[in-house]
Protein backbone atom coordinates (compact mmCIF):
# COMPACT_ATOMS: atom_id res chain seq x y z
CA UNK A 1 37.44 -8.12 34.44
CA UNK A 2 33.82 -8.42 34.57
CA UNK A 3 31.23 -9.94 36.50
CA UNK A 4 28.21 -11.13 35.12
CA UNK A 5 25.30 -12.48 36.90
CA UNK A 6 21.83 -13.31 36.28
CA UNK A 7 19.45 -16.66 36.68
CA UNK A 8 18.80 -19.38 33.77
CA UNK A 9 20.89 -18.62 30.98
CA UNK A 10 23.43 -21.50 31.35
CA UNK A 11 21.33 -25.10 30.87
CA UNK A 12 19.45 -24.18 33.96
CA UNK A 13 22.43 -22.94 35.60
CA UNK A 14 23.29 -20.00 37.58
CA UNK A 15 24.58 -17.69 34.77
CA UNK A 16 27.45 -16.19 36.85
CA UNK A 17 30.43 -16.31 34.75
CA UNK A 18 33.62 -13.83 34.52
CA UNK A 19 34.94 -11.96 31.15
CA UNK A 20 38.76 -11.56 31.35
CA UNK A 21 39.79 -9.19 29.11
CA UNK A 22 40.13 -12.36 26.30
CA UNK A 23 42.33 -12.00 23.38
CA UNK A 24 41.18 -13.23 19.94
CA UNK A 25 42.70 -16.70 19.70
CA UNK A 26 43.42 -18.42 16.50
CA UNK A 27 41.92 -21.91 15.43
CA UNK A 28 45.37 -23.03 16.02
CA UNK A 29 46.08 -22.76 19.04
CA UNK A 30 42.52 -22.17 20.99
CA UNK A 31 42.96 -24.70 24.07
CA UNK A 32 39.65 -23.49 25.23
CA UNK A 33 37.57 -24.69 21.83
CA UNK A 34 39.60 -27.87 21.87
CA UNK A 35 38.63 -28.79 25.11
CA UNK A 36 34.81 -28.24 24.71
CA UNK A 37 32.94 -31.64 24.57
CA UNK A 38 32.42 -32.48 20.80
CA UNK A 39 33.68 -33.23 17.77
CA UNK A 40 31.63 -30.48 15.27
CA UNK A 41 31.25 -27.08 15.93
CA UNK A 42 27.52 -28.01 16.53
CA UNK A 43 28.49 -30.34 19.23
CA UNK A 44 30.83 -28.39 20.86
CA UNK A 45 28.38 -25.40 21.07
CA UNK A 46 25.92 -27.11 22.23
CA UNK A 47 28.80 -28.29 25.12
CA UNK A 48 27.95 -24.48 25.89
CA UNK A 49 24.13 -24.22 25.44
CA UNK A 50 24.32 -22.92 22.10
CA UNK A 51 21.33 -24.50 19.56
CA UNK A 52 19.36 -23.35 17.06
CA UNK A 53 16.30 -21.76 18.66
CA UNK A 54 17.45 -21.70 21.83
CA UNK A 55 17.30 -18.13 24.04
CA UNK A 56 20.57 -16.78 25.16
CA UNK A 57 21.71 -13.27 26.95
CA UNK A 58 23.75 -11.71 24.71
CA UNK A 59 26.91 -11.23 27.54
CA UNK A 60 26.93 -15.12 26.99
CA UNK A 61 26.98 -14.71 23.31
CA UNK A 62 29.80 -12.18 23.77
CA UNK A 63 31.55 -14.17 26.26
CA UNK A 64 31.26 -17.28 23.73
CA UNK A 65 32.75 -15.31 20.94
CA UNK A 66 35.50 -13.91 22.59
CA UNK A 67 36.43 -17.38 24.54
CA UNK A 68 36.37 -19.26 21.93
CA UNK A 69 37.08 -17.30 18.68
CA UNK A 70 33.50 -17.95 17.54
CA UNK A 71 31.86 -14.90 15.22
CA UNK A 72 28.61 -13.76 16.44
CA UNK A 73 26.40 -11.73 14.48
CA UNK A 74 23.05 -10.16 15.39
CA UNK A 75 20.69 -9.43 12.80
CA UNK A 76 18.09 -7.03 12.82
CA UNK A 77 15.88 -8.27 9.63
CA UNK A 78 14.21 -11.70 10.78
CA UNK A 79 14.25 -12.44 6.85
CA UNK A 80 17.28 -11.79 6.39
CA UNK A 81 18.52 -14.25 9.09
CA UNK A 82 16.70 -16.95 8.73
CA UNK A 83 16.51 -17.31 4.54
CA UNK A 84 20.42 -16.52 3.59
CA UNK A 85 23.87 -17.91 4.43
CA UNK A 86 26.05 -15.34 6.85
CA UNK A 87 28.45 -15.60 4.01
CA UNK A 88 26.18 -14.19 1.30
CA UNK A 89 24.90 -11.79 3.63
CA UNK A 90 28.36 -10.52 4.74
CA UNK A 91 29.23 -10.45 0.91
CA UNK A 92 25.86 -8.37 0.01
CA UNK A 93 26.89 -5.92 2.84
CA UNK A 94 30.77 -5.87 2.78
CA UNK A 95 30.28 -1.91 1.13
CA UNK A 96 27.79 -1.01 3.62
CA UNK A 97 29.31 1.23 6.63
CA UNK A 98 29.06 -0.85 9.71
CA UNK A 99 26.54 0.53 11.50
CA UNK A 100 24.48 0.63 8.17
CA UNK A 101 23.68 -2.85 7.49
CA UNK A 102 20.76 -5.18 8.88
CA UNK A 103 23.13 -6.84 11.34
CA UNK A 104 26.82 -6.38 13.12
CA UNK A 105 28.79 -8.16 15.22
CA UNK A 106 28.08 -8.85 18.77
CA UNK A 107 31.15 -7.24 19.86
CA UNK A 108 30.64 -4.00 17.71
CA UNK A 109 26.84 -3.92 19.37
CA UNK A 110 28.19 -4.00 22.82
CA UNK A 111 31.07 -1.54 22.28
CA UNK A 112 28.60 1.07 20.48
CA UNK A 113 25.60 0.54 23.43
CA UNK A 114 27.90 1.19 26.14
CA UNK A 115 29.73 4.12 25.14
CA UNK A 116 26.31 5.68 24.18
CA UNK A 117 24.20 4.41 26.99
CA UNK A 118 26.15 4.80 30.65
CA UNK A 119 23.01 2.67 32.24
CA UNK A 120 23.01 -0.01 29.74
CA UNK A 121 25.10 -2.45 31.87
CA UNK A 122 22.47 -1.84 34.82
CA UNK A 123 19.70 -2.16 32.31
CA UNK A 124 21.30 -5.40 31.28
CA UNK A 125 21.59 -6.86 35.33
CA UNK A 126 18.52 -5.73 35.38
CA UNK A 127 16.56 -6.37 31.86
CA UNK A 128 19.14 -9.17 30.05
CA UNK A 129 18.90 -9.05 25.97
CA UNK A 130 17.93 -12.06 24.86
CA UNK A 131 19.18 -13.14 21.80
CA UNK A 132 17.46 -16.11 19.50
CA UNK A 133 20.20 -18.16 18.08
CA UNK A 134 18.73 -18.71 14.18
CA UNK A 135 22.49 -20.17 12.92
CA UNK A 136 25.56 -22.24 14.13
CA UNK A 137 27.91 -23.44 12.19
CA UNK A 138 31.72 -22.74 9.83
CA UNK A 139 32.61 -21.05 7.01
CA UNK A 140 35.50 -20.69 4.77
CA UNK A 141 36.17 -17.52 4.95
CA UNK A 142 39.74 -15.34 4.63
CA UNK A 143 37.70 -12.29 5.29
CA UNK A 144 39.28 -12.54 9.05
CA UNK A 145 42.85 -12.02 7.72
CA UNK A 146 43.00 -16.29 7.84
CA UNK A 147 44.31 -18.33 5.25
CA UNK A 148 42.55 -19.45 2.61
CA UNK A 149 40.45 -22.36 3.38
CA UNK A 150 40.64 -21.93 7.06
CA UNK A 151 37.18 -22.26 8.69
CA UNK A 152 35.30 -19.66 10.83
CA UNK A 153 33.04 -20.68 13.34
CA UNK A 154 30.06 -18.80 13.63
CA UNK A 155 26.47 -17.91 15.47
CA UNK A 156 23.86 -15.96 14.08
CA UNK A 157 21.36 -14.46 16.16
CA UNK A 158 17.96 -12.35 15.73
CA UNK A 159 17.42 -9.62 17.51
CA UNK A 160 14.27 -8.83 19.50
CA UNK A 161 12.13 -6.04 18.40
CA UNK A 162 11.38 -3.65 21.33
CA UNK A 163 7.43 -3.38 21.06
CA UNK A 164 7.42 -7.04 20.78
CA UNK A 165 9.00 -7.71 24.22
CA UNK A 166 7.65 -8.90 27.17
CA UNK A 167 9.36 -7.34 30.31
CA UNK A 168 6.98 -9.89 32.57
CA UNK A 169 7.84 -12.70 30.54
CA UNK A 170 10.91 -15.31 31.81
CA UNK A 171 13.10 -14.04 28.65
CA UNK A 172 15.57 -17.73 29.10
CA UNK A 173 14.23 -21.08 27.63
């Protein structure tokens, strides 16, 4: 289990929240989505925080995806994010090695940072990585191992380039 704390992630909130170690949950049977305020997957996200444009540390995003069975993926190539659908772009890349292609999942981002960076959960406590959310939304997608016509949610987010920054800056709006 893992704490996370921090100050204006969550609507104005305190961002204190606790990861369990969260299974994936299927569409079926995910209590926690269905009990979200909201009828789309817009609505519901935004239940959460989650809108286009809006700021978010990427623990939250994390959090969000494993919760709720949502797909988050961080892209690297502002173009890229904000001009194509994530199902053209995960088409385009499917051949790609994972750590080759202009974005990856926010799970596969975490996993990779922390077994290469032992500080990076103090640099996060200390520094959160803020994430723009560019996308919300479903797809119909079986590339998940789900049936055929079974919708994924999804959030796609850009992230920040490193000499554009601002370590003084309130990172949360």
């Amino acid at each position: 289990m893992v704490t996370i704390t921090g100050t204006g992630i969550f609507r104005g909130q305190s961002n204190t929240f606790t990861v369990p170690g969260f299974q994936r949950l299927s569409m079926e049977n995910n209590a926690g989505w269905e009990s979200l305020h909201g009828k789309t997957t817009e609505e519901k996200l935004r239940s959460l925080g989650v809108m286009r444009g809006s700021m978010l540390d990427i623990r939250m995003l994390d959090e969000i995806s494993r919760r709720y069975d949502v797909e988050v993926y961080l892209f690297f190539e502002e173009d890229l994010a904000r001009t194509r659908t994530l199902e053209s772009v995960l088409e385009e890349f499917d051949p790609v090695p994972e750590y080759g292609r202009p974005f990856i999942s926010v799970g596969s981002f975490l996993r990779f940072t922390r077994e290469n960076d032992p500080s990076f959960e103090k640099t996060m406590r200390d520094f959160p990585l803020v994430i723009e959310v560019v996308n919300i939304g479903e797809m119909q997608s079986p590339r998940y191992g789900t049936p055929v016509g079974t919708p994924v949610r999804f959030i796609t987010g850009l992230m920040p380039f490193i000499d554009e920054m601002d370590v003084d800056a309130d990172p949360i709006r």
